[in-house]
Protein backbone atom coordinates (compact mmCIF):
# COMPACT_ATOMS: atom_id res chain seq x y z
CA UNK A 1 7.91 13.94 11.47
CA UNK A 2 8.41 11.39 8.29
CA UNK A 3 6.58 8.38 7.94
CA UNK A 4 7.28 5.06 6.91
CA UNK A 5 5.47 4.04 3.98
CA UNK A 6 5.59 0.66 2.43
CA UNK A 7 4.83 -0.24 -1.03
CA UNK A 8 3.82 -4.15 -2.17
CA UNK A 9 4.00 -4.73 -5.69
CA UNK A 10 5.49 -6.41 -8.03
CA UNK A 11 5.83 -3.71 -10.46
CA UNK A 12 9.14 -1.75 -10.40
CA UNK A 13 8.21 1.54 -11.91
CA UNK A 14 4.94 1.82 -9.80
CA UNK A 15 6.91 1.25 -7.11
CA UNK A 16 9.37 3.52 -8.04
CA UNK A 17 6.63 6.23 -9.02
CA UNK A 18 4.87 5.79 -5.07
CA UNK A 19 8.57 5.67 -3.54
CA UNK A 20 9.54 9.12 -5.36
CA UNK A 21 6.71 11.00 -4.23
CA UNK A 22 6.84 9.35 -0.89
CA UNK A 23 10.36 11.03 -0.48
CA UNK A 24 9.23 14.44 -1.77
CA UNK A 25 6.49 14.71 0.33
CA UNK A 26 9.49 13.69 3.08
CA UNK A 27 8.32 10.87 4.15
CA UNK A 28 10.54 7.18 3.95
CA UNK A 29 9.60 4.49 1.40
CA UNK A 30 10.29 0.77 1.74
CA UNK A 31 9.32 -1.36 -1.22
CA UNK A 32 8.53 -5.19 -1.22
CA UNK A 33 8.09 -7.48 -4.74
CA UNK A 34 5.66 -10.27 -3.51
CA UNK A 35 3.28 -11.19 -0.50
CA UNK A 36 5.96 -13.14 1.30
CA UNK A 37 8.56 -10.11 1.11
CA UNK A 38 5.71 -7.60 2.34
CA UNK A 39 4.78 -9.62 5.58
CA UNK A 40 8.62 -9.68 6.17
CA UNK A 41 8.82 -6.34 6.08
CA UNK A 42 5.64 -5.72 8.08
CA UNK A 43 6.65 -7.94 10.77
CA UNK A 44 9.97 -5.85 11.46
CA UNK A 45 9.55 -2.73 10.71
CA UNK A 46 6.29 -0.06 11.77
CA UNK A 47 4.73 1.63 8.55
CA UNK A 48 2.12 4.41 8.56
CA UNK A 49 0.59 3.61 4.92
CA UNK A 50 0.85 0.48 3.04
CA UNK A 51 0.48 0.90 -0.46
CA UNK A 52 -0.97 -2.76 -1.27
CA UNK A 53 -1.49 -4.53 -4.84
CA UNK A 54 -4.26 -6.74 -4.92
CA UNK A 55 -2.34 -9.07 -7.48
CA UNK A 56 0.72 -9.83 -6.49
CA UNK A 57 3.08 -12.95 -7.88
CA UNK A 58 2.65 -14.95 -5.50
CA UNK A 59 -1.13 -14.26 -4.34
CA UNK A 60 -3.82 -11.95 -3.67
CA UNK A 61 -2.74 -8.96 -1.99
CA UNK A 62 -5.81 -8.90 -0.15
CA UNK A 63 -5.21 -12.43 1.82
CA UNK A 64 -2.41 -10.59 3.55
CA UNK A 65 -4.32 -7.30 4.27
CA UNK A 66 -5.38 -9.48 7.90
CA UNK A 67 -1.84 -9.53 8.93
CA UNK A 68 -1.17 -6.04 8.01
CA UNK A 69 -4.08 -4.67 10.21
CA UNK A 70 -3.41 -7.04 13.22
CA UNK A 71 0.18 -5.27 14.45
CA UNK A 72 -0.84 -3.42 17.40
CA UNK A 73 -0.30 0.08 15.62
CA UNK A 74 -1.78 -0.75 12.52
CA UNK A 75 -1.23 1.17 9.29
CA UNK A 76 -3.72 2.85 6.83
CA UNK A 77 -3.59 0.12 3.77
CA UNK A 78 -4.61 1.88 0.66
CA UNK A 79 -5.37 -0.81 -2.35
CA UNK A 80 -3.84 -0.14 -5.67
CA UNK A 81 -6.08 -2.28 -8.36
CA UNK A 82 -5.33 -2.07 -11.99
CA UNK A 83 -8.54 -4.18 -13.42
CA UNK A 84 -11.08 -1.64 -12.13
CA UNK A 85 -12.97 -4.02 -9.94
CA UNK A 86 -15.40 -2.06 -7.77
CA UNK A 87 -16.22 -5.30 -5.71
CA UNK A 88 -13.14 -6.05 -5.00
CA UNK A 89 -12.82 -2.68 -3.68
CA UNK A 90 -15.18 -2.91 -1.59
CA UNK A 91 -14.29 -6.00 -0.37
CA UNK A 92 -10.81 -4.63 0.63
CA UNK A 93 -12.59 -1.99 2.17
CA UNK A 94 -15.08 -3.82 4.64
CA UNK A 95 -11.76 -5.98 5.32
CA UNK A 96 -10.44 -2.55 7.16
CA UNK A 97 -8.49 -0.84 3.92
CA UNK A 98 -8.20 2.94 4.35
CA UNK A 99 -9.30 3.16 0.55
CA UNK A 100 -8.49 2.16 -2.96
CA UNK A 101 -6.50 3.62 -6.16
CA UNK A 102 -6.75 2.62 -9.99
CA UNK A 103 -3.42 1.98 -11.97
CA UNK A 104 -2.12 3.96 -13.69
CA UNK A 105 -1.52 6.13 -10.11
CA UNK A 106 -0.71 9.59 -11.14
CA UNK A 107 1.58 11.72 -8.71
CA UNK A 108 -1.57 14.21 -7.59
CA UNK A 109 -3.84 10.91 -6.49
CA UNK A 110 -0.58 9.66 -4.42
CA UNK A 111 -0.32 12.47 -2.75
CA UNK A 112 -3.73 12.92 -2.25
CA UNK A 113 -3.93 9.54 -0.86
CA UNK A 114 -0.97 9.83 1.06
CA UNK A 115 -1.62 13.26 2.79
CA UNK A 116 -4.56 11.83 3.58
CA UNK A 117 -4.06 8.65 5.30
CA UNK A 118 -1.70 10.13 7.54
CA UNK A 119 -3.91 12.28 8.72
């Protein structure tokens, strides 16, 4: 069965990157630019994996990561970073992330990611 799969971040091509292997792995992608776009989207919609950028335009990904993990079927949240930063990783982490990927995100760590947070 396909899975919804959001994406927060304010970076078209990673966005579009995540969203085309997201779709040929079969699976539905929904993208949002901004904090306030990605809580809109979580609050109507159910997503199995949130791909989640920790700096987004309007605010730290990671101060919306509580609202993502309180909807009663919560989905896996798997941090993108693209400064490195191991403690903010962690952070995310001990806040109930799934895991964390580096930019630049290369197709085979997507998938990897992907396949397996869904399972």
């Amino acid at each position: 069965m396909a899975a919804n799969i959001l994406i927060i971040d304010d970076d078209i091509l990673v966005c579009d990157s995540i969203s085309n292997v997201v779709r040929h792995t079969g699976h539905r992608p929904v993208h949002a630019n901004d904090a306030k776009e990605g809580l809109a989207k979580i609050r109507s919609e159910t997503f199995d994996v949130v791909f989640l950028y920790v700096h987004l335009p309007d605010g730290p990904g990671l101060d919306i990561l509580p609202s993502i993990l309180e909807k009663p079927a919560s989905p896996e949240v798997i941090i993108i970073t693209g400064y490195g930063d191991p403690d903010g990783a962690e952070l995310a982490i001990t806040e109930g992330a799934w895991s964390y990927v580096e930019k630049p995100l290369s197709v085979r760590d997507i998938k990897l990611f992907l396949t397996r947070a869904l399972q």
